[in-house]
C-alpha atoms as a PDB file:
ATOM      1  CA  UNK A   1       0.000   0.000   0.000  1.00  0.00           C
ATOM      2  CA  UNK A   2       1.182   2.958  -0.664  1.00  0.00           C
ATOM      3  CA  UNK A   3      -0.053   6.012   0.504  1.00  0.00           C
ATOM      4  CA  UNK A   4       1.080   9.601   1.201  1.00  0.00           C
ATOM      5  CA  UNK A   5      -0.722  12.447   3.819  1.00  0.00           C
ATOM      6  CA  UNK A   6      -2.904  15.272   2.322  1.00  0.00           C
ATOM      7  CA  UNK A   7      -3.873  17.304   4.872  1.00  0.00           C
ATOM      8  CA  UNK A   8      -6.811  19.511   3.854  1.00  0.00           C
ATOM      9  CA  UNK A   9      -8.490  22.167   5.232  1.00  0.00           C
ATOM     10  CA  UNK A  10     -11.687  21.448   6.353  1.00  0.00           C
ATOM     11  CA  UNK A  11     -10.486  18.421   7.880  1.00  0.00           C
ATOM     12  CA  UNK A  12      -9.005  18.838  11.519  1.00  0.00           C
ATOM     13  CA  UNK A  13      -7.005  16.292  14.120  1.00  0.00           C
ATOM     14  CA  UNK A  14     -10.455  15.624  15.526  1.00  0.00           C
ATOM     15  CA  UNK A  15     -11.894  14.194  11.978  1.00  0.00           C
ATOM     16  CA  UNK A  16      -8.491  11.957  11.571  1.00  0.00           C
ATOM     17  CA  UNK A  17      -5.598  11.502   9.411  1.00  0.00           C
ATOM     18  CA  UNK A  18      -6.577  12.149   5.449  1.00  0.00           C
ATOM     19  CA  UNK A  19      -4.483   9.826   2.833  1.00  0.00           C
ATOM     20  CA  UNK A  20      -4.701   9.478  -0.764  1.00  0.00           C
ATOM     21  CA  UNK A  21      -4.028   5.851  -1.899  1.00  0.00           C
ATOM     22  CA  UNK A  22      -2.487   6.057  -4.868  1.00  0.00           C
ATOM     23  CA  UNK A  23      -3.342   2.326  -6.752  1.00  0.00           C
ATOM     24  CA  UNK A  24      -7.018   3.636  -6.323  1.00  0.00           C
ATOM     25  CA  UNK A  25      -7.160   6.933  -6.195  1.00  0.00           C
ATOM     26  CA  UNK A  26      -9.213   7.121  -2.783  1.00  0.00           C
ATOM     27  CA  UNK A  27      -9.360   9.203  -0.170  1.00  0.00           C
ATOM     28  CA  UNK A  28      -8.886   7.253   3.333  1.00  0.00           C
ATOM     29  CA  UNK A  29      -9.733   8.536   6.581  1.00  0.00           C
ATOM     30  CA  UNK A  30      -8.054   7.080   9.485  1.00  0.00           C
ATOM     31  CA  UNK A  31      -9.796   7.947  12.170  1.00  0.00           C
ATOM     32  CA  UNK A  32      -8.381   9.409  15.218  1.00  0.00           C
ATOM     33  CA  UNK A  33      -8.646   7.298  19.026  1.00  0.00           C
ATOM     34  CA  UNK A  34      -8.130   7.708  22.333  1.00  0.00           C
ATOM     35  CA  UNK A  35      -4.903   6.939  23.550  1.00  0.00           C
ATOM     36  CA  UNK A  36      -6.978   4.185  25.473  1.00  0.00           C
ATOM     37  CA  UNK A  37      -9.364   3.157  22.679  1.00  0.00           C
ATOM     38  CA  UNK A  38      -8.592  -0.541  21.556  1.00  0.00           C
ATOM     39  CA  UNK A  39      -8.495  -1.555  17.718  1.00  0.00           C
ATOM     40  CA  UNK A  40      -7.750  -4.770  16.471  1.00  0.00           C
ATOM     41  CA  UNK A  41      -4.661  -5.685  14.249  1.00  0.00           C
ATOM     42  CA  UNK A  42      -3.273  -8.717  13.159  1.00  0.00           C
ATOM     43  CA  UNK A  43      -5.498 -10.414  15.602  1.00  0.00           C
ATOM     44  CA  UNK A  44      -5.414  -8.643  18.390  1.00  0.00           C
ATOM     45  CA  UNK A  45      -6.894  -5.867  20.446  1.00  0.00           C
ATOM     46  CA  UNK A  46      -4.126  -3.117  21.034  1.00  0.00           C
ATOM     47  CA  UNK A  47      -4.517   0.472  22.684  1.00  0.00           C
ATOM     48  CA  UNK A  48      -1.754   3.160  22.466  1.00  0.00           C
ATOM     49  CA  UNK A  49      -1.530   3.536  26.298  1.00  0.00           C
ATOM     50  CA  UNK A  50      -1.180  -0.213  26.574  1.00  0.00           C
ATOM     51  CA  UNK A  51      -3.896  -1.600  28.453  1.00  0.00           C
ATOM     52  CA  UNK A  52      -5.498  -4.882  27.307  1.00  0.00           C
ATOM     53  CA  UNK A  53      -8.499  -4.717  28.512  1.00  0.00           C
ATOM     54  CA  UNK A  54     -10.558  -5.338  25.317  1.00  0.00           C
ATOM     55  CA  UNK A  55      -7.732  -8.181  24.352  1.00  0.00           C
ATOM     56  CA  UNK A  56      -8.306  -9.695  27.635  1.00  0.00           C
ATOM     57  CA  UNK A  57     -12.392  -9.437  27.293  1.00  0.00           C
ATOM     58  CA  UNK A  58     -11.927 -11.442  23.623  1.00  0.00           C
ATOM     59  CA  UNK A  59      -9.619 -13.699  25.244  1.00  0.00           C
ATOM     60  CA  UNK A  60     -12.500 -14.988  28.050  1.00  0.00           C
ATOM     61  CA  UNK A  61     -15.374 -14.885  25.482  1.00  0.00           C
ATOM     62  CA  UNK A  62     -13.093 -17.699  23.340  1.00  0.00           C
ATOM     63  CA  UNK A  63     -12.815 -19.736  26.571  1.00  0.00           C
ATOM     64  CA  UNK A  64     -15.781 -19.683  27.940  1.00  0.00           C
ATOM     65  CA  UNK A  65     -17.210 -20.482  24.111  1.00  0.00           C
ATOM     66  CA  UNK A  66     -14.119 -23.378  24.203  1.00  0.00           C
ATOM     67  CA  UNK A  67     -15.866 -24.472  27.876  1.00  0.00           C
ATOM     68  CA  UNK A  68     -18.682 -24.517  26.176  1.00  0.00           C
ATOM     69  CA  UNK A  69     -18.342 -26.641  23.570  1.00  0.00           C
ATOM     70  CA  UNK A  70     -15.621 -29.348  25.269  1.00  0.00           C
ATOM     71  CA  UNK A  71     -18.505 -29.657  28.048  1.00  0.00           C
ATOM     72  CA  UNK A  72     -21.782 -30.320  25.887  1.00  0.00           C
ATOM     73  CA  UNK A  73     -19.757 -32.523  23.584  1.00  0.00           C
ATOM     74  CA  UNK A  74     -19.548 -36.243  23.726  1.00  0.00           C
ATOM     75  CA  UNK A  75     -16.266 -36.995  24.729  1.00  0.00           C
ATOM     76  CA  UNK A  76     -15.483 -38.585  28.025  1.00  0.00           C
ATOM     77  CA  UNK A  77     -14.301 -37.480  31.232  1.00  0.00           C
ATOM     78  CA  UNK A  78     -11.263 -38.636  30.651  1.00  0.00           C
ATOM     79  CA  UNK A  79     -10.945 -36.851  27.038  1.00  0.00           C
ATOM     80  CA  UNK A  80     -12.513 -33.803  28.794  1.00  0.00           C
ATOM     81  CA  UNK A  81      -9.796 -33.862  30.662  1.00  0.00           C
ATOM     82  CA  UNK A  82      -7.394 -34.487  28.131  1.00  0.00           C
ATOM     83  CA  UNK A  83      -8.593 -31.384  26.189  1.00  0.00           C
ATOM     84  CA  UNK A  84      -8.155 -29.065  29.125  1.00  0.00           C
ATOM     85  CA  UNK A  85      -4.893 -30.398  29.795  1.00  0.00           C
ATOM     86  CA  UNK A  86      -3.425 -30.086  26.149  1.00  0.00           C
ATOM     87  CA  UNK A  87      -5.017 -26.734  25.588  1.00  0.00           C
ATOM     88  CA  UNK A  88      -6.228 -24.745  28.157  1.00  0.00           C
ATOM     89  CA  UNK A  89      -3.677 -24.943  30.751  1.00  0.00           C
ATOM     90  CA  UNK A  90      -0.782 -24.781  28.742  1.00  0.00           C
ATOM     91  CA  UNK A  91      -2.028 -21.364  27.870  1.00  0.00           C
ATOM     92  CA  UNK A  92      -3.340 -19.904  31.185  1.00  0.00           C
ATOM     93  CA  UNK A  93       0.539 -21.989  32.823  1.00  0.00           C
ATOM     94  CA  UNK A  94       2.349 -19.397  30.328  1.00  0.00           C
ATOM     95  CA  UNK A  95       0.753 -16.328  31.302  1.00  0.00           C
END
């Protein structure tokens, strides 16, 4: 991508950053956050003054949805188990 600023003047810091891509032709507006506004990239939920607090929301929504589904399906007790063991708490053991 590239792209290039073109600042113009009825746009101000408030409406966001104004860039011309060049391949199209279009005008982009990146809009402008708060320093603790989260937006995802590449996966995950980021915020300029570094809290998490949206990554870590996403993060329990998956496992409770991964609860979920490992305790309504049919597997055993012992596959239950399993699952939890070879998933979930390697991850929550490297945190």
């Amino acid at each position: 991508l590239s792209t290039h600023q073109t600042k113009t003047d009825n746009k101000t810091a408030e409406d966001g950053l104004v860039i011309h891509q060049r391949e199209t032709g279009e005008m982009v507006t990146i809009p402008c956050l708060e320093s603790s506004t989260a937006y995802q990239t590449l996966g995950a939920w980021i915020a300029a003054d570094g809290n998490q607090k949206i990554q870590l929301e996403v993060l329990q929504e998956k496992v409770a949805t991964w609860i979920k589904a490992i305790a309504r399906s049919s597997l055993s007790s012992g596959d239950k188990h399993i699952a939890y063991i070879t998933k979930l708490s390697l991850i929550l053991d490297s945190n």
